[in-house]
N, C-alpha and C. Protein backbone atom coordinates (compact mmCIF):
# COMPACT_ATOMS: atom_id res chain seq x y z
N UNK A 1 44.07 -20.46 93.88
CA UNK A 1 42.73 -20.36 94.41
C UNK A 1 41.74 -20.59 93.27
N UNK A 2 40.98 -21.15 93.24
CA UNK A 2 39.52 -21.67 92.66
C UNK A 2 38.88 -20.46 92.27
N UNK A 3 37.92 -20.38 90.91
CA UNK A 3 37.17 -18.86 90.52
C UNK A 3 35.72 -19.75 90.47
N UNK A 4 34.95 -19.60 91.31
CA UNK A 4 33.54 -19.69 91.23
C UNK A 4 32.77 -18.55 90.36
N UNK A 5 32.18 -19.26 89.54
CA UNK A 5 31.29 -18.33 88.09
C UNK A 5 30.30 -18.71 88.24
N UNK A 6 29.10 -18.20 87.95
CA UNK A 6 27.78 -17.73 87.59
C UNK A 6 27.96 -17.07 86.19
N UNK A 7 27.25 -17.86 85.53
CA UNK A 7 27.28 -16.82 83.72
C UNK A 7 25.05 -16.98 83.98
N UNK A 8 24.64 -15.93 83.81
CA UNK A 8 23.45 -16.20 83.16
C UNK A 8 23.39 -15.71 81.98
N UNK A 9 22.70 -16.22 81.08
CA UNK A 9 22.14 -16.20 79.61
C UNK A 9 20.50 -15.81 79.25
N UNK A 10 20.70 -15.15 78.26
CA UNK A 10 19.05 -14.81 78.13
C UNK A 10 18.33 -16.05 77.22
N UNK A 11 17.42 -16.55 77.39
CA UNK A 11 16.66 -17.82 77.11
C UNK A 11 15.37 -16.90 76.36
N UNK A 12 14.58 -17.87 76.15
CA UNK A 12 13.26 -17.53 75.24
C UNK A 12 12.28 -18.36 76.02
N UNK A 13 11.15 -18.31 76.02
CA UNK A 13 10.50 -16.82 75.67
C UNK A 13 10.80 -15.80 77.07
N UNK A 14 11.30 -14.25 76.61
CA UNK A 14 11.20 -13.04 77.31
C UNK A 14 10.44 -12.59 77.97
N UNK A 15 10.58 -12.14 79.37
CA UNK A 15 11.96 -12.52 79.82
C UNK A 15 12.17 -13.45 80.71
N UNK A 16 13.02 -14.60 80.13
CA UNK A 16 13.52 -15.62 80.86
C UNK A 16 15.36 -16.01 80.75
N UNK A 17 15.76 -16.84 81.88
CA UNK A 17 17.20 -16.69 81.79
C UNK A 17 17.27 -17.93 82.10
N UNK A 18 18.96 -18.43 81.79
CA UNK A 18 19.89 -19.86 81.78
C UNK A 18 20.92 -19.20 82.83
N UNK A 19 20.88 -20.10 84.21
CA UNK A 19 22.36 -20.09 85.00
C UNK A 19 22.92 -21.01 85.01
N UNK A 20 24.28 -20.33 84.78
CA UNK A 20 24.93 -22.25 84.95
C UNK A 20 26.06 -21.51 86.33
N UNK A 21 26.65 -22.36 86.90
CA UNK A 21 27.55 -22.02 87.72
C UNK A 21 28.79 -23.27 87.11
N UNK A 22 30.03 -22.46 87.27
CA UNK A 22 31.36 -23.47 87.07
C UNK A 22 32.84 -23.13 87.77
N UNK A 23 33.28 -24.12 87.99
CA UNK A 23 34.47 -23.61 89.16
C UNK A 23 35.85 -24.07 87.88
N UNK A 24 36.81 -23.01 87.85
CA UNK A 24 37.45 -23.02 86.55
C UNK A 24 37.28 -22.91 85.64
N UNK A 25 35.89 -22.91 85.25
CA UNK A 25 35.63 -23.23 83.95
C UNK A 25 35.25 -24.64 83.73
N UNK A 26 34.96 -25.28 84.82
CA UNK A 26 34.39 -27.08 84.77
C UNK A 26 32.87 -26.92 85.39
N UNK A 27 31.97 -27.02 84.29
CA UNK A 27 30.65 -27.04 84.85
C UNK A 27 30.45 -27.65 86.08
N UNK A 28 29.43 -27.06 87.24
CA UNK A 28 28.94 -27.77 87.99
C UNK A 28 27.63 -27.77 88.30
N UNK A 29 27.53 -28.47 88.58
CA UNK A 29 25.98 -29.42 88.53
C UNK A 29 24.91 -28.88 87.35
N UNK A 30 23.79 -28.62 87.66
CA UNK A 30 22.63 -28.78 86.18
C UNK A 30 22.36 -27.31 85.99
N UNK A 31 22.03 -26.78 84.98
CA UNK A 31 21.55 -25.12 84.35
C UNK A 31 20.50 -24.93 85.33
N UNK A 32 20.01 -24.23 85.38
CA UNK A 32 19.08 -23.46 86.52
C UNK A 32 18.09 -22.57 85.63
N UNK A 33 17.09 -22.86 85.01
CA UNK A 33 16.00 -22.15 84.55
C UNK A 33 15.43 -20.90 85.07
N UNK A 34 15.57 -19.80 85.05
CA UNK A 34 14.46 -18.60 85.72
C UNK A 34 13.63 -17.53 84.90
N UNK A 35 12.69 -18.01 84.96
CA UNK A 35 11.63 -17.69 84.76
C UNK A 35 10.14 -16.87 85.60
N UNK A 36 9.40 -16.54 84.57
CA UNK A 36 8.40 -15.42 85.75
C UNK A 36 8.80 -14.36 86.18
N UNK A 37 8.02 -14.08 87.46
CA UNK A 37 8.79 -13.22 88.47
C UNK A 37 10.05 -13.33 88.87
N UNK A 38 10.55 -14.14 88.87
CA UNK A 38 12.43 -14.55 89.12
C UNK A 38 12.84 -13.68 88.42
N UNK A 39 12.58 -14.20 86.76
CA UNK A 39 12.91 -13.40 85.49
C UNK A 39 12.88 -11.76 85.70
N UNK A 40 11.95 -11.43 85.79
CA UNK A 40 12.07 -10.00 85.61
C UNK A 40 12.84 -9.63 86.69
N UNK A 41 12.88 -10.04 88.25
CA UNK A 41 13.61 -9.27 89.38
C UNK A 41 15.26 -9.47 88.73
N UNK A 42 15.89 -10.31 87.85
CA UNK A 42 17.05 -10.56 86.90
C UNK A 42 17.47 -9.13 86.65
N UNK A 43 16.30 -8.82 85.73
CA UNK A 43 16.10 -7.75 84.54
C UNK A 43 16.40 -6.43 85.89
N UNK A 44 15.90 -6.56 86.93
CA UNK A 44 15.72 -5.15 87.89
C UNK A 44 17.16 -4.94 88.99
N UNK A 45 17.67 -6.04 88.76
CA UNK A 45 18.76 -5.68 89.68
C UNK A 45 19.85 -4.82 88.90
N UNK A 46 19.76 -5.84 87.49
CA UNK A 46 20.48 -5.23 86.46
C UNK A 46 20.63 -3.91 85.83
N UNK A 47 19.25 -3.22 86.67
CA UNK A 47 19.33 -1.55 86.28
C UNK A 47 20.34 -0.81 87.53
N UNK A 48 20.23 -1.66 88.47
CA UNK A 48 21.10 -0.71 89.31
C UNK A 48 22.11 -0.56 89.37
């Protein structure tokens, strides 16, 4: 069976983030920028 990943990364300037998604470990498709309000709701899920 296939492992679908999501890694996000913390980017600059704070707080902003890098998603990439990859199936095996073989990138798929383009990084995903989030930023702003995106950014921080990142930061808020992550407290729970």
């Amino acid at each position: 069976m296939a492992a679908l990943t999501l890694r996000i990364e913390k980017s600059d300037p704070s707080p902003s983030w890098i998603a990439r998604w990859s199936i095996d470990g073989t990138a798929v498709g383009d990084a995903v920028s989030i930023t702003g309000p995106r950014a921080q709701a990142v930061l808020d899920v992550g407290k729970l």
